[in-house]
Protein backbone atom coordinates (compact mmCIF):
# COMPACT_ATOMS: atom_id res chain seq x y z
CA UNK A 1 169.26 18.04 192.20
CA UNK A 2 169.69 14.88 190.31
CA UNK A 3 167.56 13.55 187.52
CA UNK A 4 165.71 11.10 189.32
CA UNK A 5 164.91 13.91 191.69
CA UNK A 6 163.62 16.16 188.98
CA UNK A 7 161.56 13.05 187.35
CA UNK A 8 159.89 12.72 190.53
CA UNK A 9 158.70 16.46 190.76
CA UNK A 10 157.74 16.67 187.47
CA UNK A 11 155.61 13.21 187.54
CA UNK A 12 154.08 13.64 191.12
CA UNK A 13 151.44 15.88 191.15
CA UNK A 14 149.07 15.14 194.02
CA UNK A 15 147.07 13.25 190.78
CA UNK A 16 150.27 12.38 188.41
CA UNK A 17 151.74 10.81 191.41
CA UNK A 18 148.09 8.39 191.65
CA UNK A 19 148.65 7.97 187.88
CA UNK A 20 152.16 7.71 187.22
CA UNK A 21 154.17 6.58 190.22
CA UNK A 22 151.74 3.43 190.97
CA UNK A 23 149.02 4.60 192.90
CA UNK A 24 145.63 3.53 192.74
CA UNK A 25 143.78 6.59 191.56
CA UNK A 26 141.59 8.79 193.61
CA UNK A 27 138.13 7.61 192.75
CA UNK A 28 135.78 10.37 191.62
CA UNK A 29 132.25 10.61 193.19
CA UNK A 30 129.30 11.84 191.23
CA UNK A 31 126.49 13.51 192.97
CA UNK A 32 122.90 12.82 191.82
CA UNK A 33 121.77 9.68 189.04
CA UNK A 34 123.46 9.18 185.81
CA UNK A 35 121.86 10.69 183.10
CA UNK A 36 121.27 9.45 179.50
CA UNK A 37 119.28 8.18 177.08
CA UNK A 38 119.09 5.29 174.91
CA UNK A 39 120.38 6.62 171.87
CA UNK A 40 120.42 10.05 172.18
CA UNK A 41 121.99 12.73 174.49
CA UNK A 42 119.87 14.75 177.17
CA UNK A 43 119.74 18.36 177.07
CA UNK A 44 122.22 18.57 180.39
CA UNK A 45 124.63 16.23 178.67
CA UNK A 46 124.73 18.80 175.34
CA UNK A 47 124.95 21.31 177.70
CA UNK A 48 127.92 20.24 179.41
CA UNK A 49 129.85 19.35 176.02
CA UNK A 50 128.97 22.42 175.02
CA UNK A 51 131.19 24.05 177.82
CA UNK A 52 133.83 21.34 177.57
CA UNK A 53 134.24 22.12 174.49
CA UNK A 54 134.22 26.11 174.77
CA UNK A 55 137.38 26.04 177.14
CA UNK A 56 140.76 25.68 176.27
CA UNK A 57 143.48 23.24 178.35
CA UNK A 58 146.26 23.10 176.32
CA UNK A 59 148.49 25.30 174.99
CA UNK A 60 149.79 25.66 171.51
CA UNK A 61 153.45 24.22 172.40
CA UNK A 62 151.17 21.65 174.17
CA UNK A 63 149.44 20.77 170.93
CA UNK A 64 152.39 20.67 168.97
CA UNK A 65 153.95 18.60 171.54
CA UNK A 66 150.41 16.20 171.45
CA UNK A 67 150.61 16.27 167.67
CA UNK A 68 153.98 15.20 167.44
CA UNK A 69 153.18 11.88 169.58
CA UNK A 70 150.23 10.44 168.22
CA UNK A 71 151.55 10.63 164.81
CA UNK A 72 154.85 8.60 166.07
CA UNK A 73 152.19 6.32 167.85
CA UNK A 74 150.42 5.66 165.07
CA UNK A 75 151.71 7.52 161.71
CA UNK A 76 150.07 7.76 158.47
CA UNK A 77 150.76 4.45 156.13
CA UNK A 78 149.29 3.09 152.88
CA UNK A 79 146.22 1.26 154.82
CA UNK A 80 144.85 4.54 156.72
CA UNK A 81 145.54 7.95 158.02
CA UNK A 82 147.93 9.60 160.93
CA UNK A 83 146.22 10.15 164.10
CA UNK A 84 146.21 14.12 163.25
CA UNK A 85 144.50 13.96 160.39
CA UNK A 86 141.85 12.09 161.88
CA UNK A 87 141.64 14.62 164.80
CA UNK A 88 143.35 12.83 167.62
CA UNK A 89 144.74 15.94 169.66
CA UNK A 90 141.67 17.48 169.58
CA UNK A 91 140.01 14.25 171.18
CA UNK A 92 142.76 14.11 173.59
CA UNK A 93 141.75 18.09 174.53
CA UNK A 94 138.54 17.10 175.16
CA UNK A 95 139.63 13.90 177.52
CA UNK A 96 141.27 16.28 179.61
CA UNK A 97 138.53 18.41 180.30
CA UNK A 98 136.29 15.75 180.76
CA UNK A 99 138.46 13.47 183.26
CA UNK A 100 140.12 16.08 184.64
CA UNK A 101 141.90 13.74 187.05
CA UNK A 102 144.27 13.27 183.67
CA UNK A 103 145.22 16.85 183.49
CA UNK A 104 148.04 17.02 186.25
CA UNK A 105 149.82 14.00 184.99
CA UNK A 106 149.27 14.75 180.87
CA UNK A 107 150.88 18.05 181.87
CA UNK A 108 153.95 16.29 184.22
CA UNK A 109 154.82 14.18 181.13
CA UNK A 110 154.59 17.09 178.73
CA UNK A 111 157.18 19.35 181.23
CA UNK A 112 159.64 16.39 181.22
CA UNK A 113 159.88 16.43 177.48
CA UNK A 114 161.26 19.92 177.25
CA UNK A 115 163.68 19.02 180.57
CA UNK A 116 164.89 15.94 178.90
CA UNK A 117 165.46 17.59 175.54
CA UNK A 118 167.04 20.24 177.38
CA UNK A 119 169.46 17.74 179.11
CA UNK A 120 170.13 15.73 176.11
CA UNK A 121 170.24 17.88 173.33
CA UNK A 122 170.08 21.25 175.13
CA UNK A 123 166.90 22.59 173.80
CA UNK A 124 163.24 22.61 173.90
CA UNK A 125 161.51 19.42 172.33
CA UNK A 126 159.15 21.30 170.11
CA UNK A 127 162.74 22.20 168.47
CA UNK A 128 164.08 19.33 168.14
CA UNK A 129 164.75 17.03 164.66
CA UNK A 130 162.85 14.03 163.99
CA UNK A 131 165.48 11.46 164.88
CA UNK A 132 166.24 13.38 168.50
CA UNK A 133 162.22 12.84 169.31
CA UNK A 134 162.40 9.44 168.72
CA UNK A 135 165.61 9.44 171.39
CA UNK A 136 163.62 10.87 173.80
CA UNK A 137 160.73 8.53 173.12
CA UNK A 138 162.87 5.72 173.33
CA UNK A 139 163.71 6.03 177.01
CA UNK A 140 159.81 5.59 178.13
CA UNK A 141 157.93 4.09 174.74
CA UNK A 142 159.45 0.35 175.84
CA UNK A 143 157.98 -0.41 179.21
CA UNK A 144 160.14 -3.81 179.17
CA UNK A 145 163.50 -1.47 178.40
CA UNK A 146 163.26 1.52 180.58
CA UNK A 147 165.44 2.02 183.39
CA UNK A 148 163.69 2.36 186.82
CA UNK A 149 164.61 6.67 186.49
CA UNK A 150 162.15 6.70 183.76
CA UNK A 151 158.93 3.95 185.22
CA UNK A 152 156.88 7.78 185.99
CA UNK A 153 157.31 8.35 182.24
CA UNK A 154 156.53 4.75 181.02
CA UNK A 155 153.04 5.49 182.85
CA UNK A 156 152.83 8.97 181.07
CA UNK A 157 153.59 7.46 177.65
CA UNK A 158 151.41 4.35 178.41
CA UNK A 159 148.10 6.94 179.60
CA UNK A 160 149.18 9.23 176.17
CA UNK A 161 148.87 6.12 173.92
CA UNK A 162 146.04 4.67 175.31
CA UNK A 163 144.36 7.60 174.70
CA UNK A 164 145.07 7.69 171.26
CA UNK A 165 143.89 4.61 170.12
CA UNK A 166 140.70 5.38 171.82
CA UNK A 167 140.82 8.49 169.61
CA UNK A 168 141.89 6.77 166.82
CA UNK A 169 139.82 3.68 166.90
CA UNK A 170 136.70 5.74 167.55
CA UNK A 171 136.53 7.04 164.22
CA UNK A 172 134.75 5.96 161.30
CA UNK A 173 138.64 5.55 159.59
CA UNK A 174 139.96 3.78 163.06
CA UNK A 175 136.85 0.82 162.21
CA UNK A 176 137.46 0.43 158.64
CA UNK A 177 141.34 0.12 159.59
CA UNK A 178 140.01 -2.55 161.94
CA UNK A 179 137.91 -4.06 159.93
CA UNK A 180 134.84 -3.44 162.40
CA UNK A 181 131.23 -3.53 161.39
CA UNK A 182 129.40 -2.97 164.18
CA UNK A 183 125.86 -4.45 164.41
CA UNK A 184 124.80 -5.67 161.20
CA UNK A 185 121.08 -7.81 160.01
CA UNK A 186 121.94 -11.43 160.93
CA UNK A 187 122.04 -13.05 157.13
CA UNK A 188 123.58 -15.96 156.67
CA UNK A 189 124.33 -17.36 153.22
CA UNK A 190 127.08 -19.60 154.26
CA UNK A 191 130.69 -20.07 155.30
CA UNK A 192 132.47 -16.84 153.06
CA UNK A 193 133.94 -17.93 149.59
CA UNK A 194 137.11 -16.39 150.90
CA UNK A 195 137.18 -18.81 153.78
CA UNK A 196 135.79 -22.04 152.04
CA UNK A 197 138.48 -21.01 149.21
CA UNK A 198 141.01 -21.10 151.26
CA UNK A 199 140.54 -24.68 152.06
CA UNK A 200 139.26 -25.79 148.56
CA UNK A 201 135.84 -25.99 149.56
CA UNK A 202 132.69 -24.52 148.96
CA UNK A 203 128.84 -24.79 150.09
CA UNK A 204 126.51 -27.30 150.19
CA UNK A 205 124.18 -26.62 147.06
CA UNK A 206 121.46 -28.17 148.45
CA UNK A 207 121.08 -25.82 151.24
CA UNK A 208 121.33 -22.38 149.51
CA UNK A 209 117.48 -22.39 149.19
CA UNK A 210 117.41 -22.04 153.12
CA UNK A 211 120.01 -19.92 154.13
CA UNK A 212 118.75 -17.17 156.37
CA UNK A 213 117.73 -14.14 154.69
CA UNK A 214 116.58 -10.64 155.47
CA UNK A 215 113.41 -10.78 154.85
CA UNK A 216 113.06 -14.24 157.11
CA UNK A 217 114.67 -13.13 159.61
CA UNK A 218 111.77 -13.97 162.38
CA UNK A 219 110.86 -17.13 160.75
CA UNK A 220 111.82 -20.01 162.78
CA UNK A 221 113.98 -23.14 161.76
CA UNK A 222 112.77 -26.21 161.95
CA UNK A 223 115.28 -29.84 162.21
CA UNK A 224 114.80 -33.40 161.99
CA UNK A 225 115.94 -35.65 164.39
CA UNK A 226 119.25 -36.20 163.33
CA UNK A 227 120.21 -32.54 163.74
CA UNK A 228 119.99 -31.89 159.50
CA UNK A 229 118.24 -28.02 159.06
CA UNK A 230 115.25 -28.59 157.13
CA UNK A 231 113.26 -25.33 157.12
């Protein structure tokens, strides 16, 4: 058997192959209404991460494995932290359990590593030194450079880093990294100094007695007719 032929078995699973090989993936049918609440979680949705989160899908090679990726995906650096240390293989864990659909091709990609380690550097990739991870990455990490024997991996890799930026960037860490604020009061004092600075220019004095504040918020503004804010 040939490694094209082994890629193949490894990446299609009767849901890897929906995943990995092209597919468009089964679509998953929920019985009943969608629960939820504004703000707040209903006692069946606790209940059910509760559960999800009580069972165990991978194993501890797997996690090793995991851990090993999302810090080469996004490693530690002087701006923020690696993906492990803000939890990422644990979120990952949980995405498996709760889009199950995920778990036949997270577990095809995770096989291959060992096989291609095996072929390459004949041993498991759990064992292998930092620069022979980054081989094996190589061959699937560049969807633009990988030959067609490795396009079921490119999807594997691909599904694995999507997920952890959603890990990543779902953290309090991820938004400051991104500079996200999220819904803040509507206050408006002005184009910022390190904008108008930028351009040697600053604001009109004569309206900083009307910029929007807090505490106006509801109050409406009034114009003349040439379109100058008055109120």
């Amino acid at each position: 058997m040939n490694r094209r032929e082994n890629l193949k078995l490894l990446f299609a699973g009767s849901l890897g192959a929906s995943l990995l090989l092209g597919c468009e993936p089964e679509q998953v049918k929920l019985e009943g209404k969608v629960i939820g609440t504004p703000g707040g979680r209903t006692d069946e949705e606790k209940a059910r991460d509760a559960k999800l989160l009580s069972e165990q899908f991978f194993t501890e090679e797997e996690l090793k494995k995991i851990s090993t990726l999302v810090d080469l995906i996004l490693p530690a650096d002087d701006l923020s932290p690696s993906a492990t240390a803000l939890g990422v293989p644990a979120f990952i864990e949980f995405m498996m359990k709760d889009q199950p659909n995920l778990q036949t091709p997270m577990r095809g990609g995770l096989m291959w590593l060992d096989f291609e380690a095996q072929e390459v550097f004949g041993k498991v990739f759990n064992d292998l030194e930092a620069v022979q991870v980054q081989v094996i990455i190589d061959l699937v990490a560049w969807p633009d450079k990988a030959s067609e024997d490795y396009q079921g991996g490119v999807r594997w890799f691909n599904m694995l880093r999507n997920l952890t930026c959603s890990g990543y960037f779902s953290t309090q860490e991820g938004w400051n990294f991104m500079g996200y604020q999220g819904n803040v009061p509507n206050v408006w004092d002005g184009v910022p100094a390190e904008v108008l600075s930028k351009h040697n220019l600053s604001n009109p004095e004569k309206y900083a007695e009307i910029y929007l504040k807090p505490e106006e918020r509801s109050k409406v503004a009034v114009w003349d007719a040439e379109g100058n804010l008055i109120a």
